[in-house]
PDB file of N, CA and C in Angstrom:
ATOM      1  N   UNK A   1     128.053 106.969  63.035  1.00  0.00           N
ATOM      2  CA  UNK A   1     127.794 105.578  62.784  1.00  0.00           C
ATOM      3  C   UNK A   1     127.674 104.857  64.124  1.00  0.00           C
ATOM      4  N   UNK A   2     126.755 104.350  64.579  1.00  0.00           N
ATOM      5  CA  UNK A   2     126.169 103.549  65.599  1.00  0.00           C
ATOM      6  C   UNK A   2     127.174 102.027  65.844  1.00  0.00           C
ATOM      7  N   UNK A   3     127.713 101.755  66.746  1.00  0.00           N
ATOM      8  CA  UNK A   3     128.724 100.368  67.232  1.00  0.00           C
ATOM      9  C   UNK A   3     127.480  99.196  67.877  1.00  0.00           C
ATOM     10  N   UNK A   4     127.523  97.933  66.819  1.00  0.00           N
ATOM     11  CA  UNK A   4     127.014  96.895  67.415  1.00  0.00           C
ATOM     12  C   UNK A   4     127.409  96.278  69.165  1.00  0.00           C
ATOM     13  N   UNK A   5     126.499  96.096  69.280  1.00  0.00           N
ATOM     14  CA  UNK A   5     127.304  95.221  70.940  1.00  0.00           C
ATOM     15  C   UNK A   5     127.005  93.675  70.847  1.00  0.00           C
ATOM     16  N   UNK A   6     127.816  93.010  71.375  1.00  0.00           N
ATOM     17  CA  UNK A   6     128.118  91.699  71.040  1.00  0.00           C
ATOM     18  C   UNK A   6     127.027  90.976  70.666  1.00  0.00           C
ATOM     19  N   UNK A   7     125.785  91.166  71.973  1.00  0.00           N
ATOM     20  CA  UNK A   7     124.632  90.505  71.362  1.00  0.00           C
ATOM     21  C   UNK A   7     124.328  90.997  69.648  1.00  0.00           C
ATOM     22  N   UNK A   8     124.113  91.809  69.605  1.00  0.00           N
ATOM     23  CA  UNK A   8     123.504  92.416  68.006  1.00  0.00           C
ATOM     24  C   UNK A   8     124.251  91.731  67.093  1.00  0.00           C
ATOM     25  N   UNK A   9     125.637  91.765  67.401  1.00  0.00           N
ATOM     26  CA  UNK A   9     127.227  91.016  66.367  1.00  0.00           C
ATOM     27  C   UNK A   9     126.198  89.529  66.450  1.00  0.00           C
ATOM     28  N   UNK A  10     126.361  88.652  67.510  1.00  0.00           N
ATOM     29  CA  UNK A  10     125.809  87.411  67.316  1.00  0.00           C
ATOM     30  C   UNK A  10     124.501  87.246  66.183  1.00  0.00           C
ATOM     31  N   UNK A  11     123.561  88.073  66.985  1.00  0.00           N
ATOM     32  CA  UNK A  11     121.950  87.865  65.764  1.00  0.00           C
ATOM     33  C   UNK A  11     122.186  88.225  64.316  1.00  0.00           C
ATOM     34  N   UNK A  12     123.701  88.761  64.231  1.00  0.00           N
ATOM     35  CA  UNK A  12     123.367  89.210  62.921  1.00  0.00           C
ATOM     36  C   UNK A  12     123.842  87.402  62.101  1.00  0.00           C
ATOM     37  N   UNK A  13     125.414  87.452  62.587  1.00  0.00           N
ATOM     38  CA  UNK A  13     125.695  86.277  62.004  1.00  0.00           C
ATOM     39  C   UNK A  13     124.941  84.544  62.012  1.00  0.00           C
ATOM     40  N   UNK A  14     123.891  85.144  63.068  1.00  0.00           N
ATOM     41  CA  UNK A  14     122.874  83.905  63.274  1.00  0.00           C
ATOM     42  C   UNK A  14     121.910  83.768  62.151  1.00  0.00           C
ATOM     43  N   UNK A  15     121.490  84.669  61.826  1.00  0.00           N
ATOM     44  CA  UNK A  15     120.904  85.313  60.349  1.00  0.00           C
ATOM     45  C   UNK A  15     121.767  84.631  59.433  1.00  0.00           C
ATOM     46  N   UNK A  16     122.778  85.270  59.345  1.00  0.00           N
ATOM     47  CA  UNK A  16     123.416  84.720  58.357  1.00  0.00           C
ATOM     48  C   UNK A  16     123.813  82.942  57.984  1.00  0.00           C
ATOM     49  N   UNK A  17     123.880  82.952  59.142  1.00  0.00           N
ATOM     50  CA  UNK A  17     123.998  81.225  59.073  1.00  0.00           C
ATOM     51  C   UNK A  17     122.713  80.923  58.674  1.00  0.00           C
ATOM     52  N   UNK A  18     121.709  81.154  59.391  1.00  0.00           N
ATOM     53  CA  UNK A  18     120.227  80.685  58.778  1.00  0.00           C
ATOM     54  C   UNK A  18     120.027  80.861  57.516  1.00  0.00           C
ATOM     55  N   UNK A  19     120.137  82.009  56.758  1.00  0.00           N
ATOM     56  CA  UNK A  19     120.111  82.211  55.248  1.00  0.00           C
ATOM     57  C   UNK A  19     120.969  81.023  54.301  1.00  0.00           C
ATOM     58  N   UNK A  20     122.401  81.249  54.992  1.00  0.00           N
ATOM     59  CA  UNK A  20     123.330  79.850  54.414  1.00  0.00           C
ATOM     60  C   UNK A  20     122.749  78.500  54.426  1.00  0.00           C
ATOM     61  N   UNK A  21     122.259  78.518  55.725  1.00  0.00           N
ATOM     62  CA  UNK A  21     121.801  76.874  55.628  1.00  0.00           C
ATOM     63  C   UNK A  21     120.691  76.652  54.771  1.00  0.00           C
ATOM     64  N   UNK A  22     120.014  77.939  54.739  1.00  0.00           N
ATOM     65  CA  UNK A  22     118.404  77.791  53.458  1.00  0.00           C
ATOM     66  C   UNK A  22     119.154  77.659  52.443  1.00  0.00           C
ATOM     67  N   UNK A  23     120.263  78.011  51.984  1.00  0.00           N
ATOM     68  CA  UNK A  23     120.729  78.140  50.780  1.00  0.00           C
ATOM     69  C   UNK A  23     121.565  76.756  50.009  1.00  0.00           C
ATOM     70  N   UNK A  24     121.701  76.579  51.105  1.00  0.00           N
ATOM     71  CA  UNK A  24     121.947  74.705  51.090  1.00  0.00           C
ATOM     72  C   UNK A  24     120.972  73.953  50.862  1.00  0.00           C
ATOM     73  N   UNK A  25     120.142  74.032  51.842  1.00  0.00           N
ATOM     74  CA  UNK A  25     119.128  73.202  51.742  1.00  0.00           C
ATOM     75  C   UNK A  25     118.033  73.641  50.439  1.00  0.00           C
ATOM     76  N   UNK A  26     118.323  74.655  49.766  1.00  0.00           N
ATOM     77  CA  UNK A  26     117.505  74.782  48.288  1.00  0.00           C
ATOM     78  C   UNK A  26     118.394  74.538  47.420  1.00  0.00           C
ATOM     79  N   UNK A  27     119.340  74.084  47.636  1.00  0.00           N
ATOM     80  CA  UNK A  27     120.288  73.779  46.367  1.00  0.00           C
ATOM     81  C   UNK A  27     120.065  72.120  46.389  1.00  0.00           C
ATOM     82  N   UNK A  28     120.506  72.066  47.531  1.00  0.00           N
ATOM     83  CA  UNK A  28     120.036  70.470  47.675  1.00  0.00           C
ATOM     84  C   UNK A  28     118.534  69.927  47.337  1.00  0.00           C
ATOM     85  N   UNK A  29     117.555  70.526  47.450  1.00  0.00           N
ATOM     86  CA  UNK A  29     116.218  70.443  47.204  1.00  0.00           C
ATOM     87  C   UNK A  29     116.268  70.338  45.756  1.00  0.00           C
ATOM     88  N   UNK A  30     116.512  71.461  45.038  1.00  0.00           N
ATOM     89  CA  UNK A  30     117.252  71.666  43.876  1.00  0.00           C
ATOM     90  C   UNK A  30     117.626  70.853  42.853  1.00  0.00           C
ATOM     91  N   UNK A  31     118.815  69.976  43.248  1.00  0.00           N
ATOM     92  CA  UNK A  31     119.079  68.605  42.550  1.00  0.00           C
ATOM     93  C   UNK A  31     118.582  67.544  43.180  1.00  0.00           C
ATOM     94  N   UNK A  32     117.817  67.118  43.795  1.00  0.00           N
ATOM     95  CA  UNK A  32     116.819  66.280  44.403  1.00  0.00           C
ATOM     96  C   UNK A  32     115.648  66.263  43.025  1.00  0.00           C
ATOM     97  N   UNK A  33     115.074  67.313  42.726  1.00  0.00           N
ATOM     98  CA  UNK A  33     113.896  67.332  41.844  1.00  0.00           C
ATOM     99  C   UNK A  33     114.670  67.158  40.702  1.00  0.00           C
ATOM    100  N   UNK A  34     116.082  67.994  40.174  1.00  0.00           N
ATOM    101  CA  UNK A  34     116.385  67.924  39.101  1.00  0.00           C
ATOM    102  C   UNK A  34     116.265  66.158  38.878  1.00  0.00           C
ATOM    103  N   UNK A  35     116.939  65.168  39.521  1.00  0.00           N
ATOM    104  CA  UNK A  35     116.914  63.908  39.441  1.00  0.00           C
ATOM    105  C   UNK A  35     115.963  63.721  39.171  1.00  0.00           C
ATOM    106  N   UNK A  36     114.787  63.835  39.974  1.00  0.00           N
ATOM    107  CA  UNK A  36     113.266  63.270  39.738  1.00  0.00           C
ATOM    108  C   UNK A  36     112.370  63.522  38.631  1.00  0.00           C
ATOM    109  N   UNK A  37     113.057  64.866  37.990  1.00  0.00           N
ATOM    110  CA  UNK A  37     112.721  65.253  36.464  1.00  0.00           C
ATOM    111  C   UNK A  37     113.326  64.080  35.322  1.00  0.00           C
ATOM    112  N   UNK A  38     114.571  63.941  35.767  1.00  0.00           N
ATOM    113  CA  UNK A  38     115.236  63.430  34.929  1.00  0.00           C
ATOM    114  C   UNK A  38     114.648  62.018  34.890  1.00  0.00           C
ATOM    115  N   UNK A  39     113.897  61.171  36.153  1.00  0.00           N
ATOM    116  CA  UNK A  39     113.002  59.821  35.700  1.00  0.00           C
ATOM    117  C   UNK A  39     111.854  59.791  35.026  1.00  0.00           C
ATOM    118  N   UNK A  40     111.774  58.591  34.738  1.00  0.00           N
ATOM    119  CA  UNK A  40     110.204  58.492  33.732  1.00  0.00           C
ATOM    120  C   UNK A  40     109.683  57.919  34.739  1.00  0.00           C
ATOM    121  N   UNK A  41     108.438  58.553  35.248  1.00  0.00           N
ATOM    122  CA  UNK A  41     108.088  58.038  36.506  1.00  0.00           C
ATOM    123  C   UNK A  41     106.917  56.263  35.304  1.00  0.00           C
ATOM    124  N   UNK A  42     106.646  56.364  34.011  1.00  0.00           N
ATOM    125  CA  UNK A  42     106.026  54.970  33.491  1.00  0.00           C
ATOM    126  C   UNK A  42     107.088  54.042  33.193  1.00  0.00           C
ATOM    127  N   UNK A  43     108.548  54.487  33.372  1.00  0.00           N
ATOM    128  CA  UNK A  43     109.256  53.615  33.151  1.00  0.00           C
ATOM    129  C   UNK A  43     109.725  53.083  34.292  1.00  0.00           C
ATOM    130  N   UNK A  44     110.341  53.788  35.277  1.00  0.00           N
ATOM    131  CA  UNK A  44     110.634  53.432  36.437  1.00  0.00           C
ATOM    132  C   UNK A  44     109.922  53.857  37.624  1.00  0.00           C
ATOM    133  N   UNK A  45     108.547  53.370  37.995  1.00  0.00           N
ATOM    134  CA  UNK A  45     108.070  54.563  39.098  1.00  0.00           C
ATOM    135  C   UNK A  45     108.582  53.754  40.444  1.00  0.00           C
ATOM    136  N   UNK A  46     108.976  52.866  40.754  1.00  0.00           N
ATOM    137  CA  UNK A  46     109.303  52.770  42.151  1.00  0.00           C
ATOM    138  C   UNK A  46     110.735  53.833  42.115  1.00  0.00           C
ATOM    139  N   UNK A  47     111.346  53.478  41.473  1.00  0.00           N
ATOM    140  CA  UNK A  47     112.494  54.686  41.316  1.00  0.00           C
ATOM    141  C   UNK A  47     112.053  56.019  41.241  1.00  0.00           C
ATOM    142  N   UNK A  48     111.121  56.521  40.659  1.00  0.00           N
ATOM    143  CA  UNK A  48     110.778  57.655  40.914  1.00  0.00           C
ATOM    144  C   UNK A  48     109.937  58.294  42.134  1.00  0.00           C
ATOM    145  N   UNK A  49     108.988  57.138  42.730  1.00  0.00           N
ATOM    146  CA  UNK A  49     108.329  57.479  44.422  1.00  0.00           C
ATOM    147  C   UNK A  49     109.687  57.364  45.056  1.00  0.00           C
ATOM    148  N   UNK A  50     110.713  57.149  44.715  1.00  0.00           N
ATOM    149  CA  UNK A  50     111.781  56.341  45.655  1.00  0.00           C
ATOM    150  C   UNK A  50     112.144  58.083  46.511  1.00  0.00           C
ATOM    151  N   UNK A  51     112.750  58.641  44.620  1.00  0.00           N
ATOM    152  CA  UNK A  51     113.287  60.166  44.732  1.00  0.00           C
ATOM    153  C   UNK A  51     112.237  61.186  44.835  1.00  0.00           C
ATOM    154  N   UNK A  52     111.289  60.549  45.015  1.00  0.00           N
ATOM    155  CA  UNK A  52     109.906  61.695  45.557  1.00  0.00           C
ATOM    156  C   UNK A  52     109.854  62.019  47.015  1.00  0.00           C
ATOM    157  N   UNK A  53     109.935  60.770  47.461  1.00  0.00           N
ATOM    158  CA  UNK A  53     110.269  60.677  49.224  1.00  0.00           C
ATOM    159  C   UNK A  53     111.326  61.175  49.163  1.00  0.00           C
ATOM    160  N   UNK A  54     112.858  61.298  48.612  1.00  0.00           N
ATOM    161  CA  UNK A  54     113.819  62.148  49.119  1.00  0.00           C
ATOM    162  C   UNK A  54     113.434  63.189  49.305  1.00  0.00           C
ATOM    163  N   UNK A  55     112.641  63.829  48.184  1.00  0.00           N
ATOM    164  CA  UNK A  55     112.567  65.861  48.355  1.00  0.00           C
ATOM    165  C   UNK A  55     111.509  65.689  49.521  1.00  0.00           C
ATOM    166  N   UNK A  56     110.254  64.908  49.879  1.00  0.00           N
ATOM    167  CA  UNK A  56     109.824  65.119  50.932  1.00  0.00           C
ATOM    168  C   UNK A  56     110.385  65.041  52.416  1.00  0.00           C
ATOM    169  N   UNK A  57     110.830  63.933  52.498  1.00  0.00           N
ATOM    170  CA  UNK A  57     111.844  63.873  53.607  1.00  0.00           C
ATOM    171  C   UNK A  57     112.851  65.006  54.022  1.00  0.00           C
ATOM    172  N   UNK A  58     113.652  65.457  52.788  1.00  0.00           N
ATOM    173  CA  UNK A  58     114.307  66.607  53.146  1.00  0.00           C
ATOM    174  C   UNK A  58     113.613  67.864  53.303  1.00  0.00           C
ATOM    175  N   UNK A  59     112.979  68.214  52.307  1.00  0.00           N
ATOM    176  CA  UNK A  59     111.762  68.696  52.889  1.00  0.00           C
ATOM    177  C   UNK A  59     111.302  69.014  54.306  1.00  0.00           C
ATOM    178  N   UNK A  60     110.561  68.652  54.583  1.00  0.00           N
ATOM    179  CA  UNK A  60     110.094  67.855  56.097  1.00  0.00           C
ATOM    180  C   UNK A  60     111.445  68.041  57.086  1.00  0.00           C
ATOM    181  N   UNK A  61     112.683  67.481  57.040  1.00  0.00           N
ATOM    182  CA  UNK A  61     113.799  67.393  58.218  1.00  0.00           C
ATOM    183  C   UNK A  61     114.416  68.895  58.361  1.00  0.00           C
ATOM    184  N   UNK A  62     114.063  69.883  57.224  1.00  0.00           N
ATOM    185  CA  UNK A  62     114.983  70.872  57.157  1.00  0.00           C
ATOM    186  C   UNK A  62     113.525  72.055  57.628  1.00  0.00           C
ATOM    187  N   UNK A  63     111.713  71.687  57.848  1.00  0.00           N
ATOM    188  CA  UNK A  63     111.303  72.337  58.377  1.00  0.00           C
ATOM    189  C   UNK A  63     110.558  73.641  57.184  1.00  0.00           C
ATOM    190  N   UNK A  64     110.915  72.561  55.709  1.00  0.00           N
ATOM    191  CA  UNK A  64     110.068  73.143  54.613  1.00  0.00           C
ATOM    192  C   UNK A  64     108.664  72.755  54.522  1.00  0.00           C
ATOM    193  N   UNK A  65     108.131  72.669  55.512  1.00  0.00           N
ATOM    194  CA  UNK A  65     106.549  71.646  55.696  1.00  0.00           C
ATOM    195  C   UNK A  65     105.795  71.974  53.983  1.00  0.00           C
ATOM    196  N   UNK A  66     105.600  72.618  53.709  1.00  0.00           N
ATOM    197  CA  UNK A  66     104.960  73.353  52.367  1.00  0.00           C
ATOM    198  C   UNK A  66     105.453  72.399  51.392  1.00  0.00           C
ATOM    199  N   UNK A  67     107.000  72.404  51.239  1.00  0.00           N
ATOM    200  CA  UNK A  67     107.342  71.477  49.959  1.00  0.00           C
ATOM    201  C   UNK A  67     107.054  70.072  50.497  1.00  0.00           C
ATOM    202  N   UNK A  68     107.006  69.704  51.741  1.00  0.00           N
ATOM    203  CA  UNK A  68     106.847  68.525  51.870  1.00  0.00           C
ATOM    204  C   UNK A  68     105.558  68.229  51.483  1.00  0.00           C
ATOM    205  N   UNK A  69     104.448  69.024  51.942  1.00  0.00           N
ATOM    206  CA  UNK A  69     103.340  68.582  51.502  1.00  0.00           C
ATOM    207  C   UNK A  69     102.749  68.614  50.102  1.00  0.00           C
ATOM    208  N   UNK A  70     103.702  69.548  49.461  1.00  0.00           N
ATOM    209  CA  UNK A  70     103.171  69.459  48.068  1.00  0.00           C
ATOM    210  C   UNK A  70     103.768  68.367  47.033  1.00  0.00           C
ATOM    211  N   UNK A  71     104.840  67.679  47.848  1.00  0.00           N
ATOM    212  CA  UNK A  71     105.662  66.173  47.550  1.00  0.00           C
ATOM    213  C   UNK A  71     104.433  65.416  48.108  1.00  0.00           C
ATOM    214  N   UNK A  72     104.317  65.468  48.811  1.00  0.00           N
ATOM    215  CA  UNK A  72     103.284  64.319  49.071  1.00  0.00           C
ATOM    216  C   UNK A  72     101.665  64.222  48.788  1.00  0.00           C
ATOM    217  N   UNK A  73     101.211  65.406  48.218  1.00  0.00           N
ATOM    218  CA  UNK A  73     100.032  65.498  47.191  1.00  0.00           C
ATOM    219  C   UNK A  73     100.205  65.013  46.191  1.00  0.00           C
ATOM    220  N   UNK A  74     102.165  65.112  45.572  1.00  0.00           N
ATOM    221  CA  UNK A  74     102.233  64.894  44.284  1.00  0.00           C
ATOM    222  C   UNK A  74     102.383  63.167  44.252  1.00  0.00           C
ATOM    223  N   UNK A  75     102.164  62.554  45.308  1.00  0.00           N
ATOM    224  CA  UNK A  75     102.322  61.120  45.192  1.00  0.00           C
ATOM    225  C   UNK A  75     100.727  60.615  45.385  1.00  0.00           C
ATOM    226  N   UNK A  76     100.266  61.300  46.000  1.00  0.00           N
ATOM    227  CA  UNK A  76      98.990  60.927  45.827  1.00  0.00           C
ATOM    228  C   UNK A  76      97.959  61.272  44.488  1.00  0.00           C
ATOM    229  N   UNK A  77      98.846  62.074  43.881  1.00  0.00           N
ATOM    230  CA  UNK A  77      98.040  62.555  42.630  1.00  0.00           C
ATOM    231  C   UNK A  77      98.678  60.911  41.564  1.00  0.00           C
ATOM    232  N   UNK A  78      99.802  61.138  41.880  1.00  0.00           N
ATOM    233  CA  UNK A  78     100.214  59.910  41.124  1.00  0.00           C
ATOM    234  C   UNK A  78      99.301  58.670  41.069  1.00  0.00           C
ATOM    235  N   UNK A  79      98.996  58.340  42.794  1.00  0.00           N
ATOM    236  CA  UNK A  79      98.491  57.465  43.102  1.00  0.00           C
ATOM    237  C   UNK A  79      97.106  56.991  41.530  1.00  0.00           C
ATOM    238  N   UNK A  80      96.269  58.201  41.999  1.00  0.00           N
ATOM    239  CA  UNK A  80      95.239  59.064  41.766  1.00  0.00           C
ATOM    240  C   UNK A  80      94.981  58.453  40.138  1.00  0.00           C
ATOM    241  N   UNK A  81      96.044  59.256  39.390  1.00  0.00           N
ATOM    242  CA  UNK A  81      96.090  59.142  37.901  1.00  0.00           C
ATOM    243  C   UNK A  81      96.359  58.122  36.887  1.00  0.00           C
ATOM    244  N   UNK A  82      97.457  57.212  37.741  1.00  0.00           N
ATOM    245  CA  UNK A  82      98.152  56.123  37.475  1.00  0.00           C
ATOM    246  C   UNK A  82      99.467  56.613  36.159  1.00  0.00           C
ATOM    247  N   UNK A  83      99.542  55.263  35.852  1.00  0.00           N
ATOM    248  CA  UNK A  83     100.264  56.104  34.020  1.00  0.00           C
ATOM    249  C   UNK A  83      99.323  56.569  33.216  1.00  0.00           C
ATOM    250  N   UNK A  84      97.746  56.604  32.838  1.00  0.00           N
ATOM    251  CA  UNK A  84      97.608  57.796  32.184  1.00  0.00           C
ATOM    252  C   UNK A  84      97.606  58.526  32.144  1.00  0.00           C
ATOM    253  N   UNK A  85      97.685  59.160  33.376  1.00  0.00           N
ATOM    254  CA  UNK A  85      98.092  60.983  33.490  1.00  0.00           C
ATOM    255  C   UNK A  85      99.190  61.182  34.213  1.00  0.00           C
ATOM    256  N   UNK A  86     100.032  60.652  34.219  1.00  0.00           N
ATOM    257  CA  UNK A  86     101.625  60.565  34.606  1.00  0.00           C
ATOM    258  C   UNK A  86     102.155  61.265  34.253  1.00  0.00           C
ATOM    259  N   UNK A  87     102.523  61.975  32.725  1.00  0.00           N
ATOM    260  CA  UNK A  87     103.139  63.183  32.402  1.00  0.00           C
ATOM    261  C   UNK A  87     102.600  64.503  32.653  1.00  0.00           C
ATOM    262  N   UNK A  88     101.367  64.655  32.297  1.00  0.00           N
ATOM    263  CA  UNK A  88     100.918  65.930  33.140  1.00  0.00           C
ATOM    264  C   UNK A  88     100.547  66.053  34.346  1.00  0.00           C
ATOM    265  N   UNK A  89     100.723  64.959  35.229  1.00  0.00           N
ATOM    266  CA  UNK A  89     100.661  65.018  36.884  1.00  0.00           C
ATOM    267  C   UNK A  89     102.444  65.325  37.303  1.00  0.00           C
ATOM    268  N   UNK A  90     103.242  64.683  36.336  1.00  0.00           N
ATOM    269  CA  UNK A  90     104.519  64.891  36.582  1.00  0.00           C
ATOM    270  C   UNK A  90     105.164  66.132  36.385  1.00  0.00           C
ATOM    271  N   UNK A  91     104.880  66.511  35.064  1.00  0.00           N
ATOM    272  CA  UNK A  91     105.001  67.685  34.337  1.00  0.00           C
ATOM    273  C   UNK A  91     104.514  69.386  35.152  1.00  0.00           C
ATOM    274  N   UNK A  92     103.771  68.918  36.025  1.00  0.00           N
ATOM    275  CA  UNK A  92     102.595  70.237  36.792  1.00  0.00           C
ATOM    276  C   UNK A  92     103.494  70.416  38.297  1.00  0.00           C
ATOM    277  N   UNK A  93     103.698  69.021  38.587  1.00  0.00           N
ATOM    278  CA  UNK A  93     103.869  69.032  40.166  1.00  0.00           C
ATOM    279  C   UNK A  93     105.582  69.424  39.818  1.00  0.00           C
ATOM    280  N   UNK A  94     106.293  69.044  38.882  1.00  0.00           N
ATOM    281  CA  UNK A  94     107.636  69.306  39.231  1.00  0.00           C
ATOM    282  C   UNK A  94     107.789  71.097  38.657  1.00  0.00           C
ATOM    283  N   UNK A  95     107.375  71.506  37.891  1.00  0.00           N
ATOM    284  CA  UNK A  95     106.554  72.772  38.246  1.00  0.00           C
ATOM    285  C   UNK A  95     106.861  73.556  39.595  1.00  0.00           C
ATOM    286  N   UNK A  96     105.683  73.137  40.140  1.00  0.00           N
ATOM    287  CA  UNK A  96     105.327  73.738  41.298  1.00  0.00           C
ATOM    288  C   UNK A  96     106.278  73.594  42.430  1.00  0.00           C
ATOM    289  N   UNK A  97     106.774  72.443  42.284  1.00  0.00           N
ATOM    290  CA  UNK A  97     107.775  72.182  43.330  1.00  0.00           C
ATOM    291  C   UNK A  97     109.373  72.787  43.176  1.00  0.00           C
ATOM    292  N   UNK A  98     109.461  72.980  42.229  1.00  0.00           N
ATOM    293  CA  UNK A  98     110.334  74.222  41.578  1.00  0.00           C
ATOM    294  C   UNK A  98     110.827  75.473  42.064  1.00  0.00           C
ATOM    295  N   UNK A  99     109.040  75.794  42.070  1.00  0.00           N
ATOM    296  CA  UNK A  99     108.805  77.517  42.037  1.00  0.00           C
ATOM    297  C   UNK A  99     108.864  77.272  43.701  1.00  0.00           C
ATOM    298  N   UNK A 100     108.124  76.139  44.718  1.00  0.00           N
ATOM    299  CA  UNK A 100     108.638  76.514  45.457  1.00  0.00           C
ATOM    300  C   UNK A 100     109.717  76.456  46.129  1.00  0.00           C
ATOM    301  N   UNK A 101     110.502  75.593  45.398  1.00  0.00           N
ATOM    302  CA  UNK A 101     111.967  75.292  46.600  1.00  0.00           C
ATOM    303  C   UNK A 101     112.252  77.371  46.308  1.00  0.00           C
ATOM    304  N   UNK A 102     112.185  77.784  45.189  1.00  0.00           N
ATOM    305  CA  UNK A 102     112.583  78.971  45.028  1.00  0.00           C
ATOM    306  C   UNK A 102     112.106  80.160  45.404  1.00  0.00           C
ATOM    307  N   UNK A 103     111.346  80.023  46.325  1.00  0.00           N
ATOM    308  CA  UNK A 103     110.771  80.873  47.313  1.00  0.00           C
ATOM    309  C   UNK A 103     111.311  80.418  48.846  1.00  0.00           C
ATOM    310  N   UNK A 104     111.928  82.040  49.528  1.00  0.00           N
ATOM    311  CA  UNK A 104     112.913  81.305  51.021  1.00  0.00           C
ATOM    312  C   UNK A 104     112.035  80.777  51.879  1.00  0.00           C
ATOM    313  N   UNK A 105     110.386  81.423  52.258  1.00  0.00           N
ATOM    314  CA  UNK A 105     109.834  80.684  53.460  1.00  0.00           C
ATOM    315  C   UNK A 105     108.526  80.866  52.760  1.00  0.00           C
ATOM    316  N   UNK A 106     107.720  79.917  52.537  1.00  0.00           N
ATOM    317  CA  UNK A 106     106.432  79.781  51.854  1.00  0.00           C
ATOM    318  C   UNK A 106     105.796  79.885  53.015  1.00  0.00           C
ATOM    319  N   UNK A 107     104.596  80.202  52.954  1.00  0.00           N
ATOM    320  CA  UNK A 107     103.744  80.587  53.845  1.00  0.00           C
ATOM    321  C   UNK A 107     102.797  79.485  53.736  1.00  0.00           C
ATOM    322  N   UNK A 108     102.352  78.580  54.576  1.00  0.00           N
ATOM    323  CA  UNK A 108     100.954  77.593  54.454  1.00  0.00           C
ATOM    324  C   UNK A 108      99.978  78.427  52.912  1.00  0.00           C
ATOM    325  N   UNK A 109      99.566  79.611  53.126  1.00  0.00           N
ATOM    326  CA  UNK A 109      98.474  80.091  52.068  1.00  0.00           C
ATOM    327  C   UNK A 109      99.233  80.221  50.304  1.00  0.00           C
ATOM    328  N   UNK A 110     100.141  80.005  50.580  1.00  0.00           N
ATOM    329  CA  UNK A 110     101.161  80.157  49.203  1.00  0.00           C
ATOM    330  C   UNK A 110     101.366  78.732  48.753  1.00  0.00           C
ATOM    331  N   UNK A 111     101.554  77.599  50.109  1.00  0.00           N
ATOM    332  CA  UNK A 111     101.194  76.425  49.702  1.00  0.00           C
ATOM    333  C   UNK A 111     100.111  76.248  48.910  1.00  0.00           C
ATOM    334  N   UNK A 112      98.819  76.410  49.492  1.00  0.00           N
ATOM    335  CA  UNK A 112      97.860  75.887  48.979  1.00  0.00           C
ATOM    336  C   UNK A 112      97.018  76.557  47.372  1.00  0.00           C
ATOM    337  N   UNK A 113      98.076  77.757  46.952  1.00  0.00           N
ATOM    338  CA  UNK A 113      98.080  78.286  45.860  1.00  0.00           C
ATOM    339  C   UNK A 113      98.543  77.639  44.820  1.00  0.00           C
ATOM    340  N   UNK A 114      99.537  76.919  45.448  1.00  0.00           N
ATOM    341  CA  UNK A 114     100.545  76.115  44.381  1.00  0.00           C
ATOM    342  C   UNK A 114      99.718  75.315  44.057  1.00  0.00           C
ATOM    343  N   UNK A 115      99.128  74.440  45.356  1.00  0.00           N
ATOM    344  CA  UNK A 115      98.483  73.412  44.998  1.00  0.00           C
ATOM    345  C   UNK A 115      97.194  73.403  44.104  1.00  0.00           C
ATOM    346  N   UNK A 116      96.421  75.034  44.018  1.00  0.00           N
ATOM    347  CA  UNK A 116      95.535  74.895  43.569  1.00  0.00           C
ATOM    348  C   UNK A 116      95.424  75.085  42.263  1.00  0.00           C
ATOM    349  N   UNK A 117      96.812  75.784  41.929  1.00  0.00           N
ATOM    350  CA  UNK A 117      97.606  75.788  40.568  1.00  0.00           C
ATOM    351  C   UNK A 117      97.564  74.137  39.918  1.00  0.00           C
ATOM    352  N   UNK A 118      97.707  73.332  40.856  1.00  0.00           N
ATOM    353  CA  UNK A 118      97.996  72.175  39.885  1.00  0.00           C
ATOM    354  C   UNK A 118      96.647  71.828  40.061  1.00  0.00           C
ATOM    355  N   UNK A 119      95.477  72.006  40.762  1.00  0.00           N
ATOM    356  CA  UNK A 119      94.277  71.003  40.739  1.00  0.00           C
ATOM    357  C   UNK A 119      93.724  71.600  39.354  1.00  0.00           C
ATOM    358  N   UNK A 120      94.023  73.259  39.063  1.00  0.00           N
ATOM    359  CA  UNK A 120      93.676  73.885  37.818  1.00  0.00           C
ATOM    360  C   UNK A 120      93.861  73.100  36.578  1.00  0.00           C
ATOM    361  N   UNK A 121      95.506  72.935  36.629  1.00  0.00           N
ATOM    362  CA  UNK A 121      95.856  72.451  35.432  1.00  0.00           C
ATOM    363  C   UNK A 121      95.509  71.197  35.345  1.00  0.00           C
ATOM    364  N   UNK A 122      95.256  69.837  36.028  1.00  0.00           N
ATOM    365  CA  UNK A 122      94.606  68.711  35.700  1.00  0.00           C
ATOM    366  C   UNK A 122      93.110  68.628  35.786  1.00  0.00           C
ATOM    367  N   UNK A 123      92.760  69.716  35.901  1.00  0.00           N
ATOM    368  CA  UNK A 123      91.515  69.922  35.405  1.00  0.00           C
ATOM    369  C   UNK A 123      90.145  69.140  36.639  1.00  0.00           C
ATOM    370  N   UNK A 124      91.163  69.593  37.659  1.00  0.00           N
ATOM    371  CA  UNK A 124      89.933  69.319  38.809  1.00  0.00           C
ATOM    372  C   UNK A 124      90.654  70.167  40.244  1.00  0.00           C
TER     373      UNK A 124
END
């Protein structure tokens, strides 16, 4: 059996901290959307862009660029649709934003899969 040397001991637990902190920061991502599920974005939408900018922001500060940008397509789709297509713009993007907090490092091209997942389902 082969003996780590201090450097190797460090990278491993550096790893490990990095994994921990992803694991935070998708839990937190996590109940961020769960909230934003839980609004009616026709009943309350400043409350709901409010908690849209949270998952982007965190998003974005923690270096998830992917979820951030697919938070911020999903506000422009909003923009886009208004309340008539509010539930299936809501319904698609919290979706997607889902699947990706639940993936550890999305790749830009996995982004734009997601995204093209939702241009599918609203039908452009």
């Amino acid at each position: 059996m082969a003996h780590l040397g201090i450097g190797q001991i460090r990278g491993l637990t550096g790893m490990k901290y990095d994994h921990d902190q992803l694991l935070m920061v998708r839990a937190e991502l996590g109940e961020l959307i769960e909230a934003l599920a839980m609004t009616a974005y026709d009943a309350n939408p400043l409350q709901f862009l409010m908690r849209l900018e949270q998952v982007r922001e965190t998003a974005a500060r923690h270096g998830l660029t992917a979820i951030s940008e697919i938070a911020a397509t999903f506000e422009a789709a909003l923009q886009r649709f208004g309340a008539q297509g509010s539930r299936a713009v809501t319904d698609s993007f919290l979706s997607i934003m889902g699947d990706a907090v639940g993936i550890a490092h999305l790749h830009p091209a996995a982004s734009e899969a997601l995204l093209a997942s939702v241009a599918i389902r609203l039908g452009g």
